[in-house]
N, C-alpha and C. Protein backbone atom coordinates (compact mmCIF):
# COMPACT_ATOMS: atom_id res chain seq x y z
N UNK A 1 228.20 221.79 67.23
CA UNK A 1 229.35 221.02 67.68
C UNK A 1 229.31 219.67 66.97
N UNK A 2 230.38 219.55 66.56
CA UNK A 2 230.36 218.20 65.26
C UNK A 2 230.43 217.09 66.72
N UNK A 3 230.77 215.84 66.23
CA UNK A 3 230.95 214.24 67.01
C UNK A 3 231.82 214.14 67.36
N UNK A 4 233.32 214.62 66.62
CA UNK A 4 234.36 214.42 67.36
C UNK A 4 234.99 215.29 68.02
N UNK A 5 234.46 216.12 68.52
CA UNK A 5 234.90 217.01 69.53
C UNK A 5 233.78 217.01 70.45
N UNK A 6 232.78 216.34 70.53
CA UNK A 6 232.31 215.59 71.47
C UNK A 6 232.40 214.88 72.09
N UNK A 7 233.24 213.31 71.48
CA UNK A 7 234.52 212.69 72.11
C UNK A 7 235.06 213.01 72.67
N UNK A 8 236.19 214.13 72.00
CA UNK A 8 237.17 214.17 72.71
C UNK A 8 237.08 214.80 74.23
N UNK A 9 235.59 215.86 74.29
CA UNK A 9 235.36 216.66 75.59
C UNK A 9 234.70 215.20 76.55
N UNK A 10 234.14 214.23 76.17
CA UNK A 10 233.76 213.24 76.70
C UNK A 10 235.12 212.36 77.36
N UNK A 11 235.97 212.04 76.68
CA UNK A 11 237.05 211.54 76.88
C UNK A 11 237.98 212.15 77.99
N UNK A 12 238.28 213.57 77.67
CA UNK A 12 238.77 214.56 78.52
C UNK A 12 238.28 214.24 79.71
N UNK A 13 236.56 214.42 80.20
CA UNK A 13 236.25 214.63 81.00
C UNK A 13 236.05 212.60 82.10
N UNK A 14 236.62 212.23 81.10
CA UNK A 14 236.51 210.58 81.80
C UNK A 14 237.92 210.69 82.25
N UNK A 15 238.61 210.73 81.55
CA UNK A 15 240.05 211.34 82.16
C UNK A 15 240.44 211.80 83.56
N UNK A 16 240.33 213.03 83.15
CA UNK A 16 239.81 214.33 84.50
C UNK A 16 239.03 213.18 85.86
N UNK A 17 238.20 212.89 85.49
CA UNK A 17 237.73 212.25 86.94
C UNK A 17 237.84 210.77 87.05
N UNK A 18 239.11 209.98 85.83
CA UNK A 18 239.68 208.15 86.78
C UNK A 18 240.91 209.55 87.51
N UNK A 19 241.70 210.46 87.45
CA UNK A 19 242.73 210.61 87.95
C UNK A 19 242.13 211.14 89.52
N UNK A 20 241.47 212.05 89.33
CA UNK A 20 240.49 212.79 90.33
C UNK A 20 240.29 211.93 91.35
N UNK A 21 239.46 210.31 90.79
CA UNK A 21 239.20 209.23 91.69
C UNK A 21 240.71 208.95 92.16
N UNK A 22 241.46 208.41 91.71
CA UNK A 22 242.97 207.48 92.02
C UNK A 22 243.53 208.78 93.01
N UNK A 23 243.59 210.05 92.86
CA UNK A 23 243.87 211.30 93.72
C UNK A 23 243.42 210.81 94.94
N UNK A 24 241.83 211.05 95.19
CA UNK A 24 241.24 211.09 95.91
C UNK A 24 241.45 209.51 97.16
N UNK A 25 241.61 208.54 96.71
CA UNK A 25 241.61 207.20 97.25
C UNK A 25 243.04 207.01 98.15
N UNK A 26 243.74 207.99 97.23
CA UNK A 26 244.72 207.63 97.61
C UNK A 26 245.27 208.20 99.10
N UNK A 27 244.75 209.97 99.22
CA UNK A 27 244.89 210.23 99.87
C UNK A 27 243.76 210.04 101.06
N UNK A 28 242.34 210.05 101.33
CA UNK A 28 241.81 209.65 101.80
C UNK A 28 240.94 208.40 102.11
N UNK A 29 240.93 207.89 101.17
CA UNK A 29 240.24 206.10 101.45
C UNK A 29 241.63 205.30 102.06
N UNK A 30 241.41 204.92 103.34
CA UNK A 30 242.06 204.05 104.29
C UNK A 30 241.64 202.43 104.57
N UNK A 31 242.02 201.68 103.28
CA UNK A 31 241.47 200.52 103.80
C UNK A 31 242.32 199.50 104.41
N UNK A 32 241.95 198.53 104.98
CA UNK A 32 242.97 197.24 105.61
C UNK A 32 243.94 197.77 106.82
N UNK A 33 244.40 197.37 107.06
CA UNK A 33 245.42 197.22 108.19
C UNK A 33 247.03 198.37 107.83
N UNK A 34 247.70 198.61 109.29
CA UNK A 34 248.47 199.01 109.50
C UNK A 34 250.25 198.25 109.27
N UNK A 35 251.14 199.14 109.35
CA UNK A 35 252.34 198.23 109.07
C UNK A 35 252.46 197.16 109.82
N UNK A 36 251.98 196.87 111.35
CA UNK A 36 252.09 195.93 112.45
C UNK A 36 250.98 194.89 112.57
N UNK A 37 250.00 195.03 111.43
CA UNK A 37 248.93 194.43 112.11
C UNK A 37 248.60 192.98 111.04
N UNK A 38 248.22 192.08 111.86
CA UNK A 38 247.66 190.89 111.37
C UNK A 38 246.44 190.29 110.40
N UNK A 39 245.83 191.40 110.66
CA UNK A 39 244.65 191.49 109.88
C UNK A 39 243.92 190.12 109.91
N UNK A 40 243.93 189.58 111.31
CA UNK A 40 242.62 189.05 111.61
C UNK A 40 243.18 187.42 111.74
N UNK A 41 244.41 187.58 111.49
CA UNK A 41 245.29 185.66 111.13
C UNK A 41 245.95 185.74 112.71
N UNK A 42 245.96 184.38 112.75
CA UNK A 42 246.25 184.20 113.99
C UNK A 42 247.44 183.30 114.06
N UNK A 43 248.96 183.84 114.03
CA UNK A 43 249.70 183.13 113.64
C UNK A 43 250.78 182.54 114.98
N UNK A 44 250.36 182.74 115.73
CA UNK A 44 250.38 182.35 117.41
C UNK A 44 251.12 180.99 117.60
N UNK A 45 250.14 179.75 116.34
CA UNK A 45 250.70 178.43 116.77
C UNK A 45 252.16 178.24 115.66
N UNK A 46 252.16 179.24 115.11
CA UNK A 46 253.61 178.55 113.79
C UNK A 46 254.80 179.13 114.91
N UNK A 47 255.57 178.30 114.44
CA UNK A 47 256.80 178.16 115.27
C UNK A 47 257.92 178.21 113.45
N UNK A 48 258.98 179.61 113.84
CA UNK A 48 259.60 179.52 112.97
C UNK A 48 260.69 178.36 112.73
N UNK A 49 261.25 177.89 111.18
CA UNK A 49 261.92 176.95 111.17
C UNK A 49 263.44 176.79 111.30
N UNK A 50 264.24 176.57 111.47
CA UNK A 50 265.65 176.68 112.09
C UNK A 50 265.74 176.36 110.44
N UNK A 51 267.19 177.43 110.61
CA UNK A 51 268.17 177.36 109.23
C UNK A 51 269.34 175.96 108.86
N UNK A 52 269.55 176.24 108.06
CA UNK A 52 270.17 174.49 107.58
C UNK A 52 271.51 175.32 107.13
N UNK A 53 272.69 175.28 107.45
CA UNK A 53 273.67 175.63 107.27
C UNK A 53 275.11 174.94 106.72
């Protein structure tokens, strides 16, 4: 087997598993917070600002 078709099966196979990973994350790695959630800020004291019309 010559060098560059060693590459390219090297390449292929780096390929094959960033998509494999980005697959995989996507559907099962769950990180951070939900559509409702604060994630830890506590925004309790801001008082929104009235519009200028």
């Amino acid at each position: 087997m010559n060098i560059q078709a060693l590459l390219v099966i090297i390449l292929f196979a780096a390929a094959i598993f960033y998509i494999a990973r980005m697959l995989y994350r996507s559907l099962f790695v769950k990180k951070g917070c939900g559509e409702n959630c604060k994630c830890g800020v506590d925004f309790s004291n801001i008082t929104p600002e009235k519009s200028i019309k």
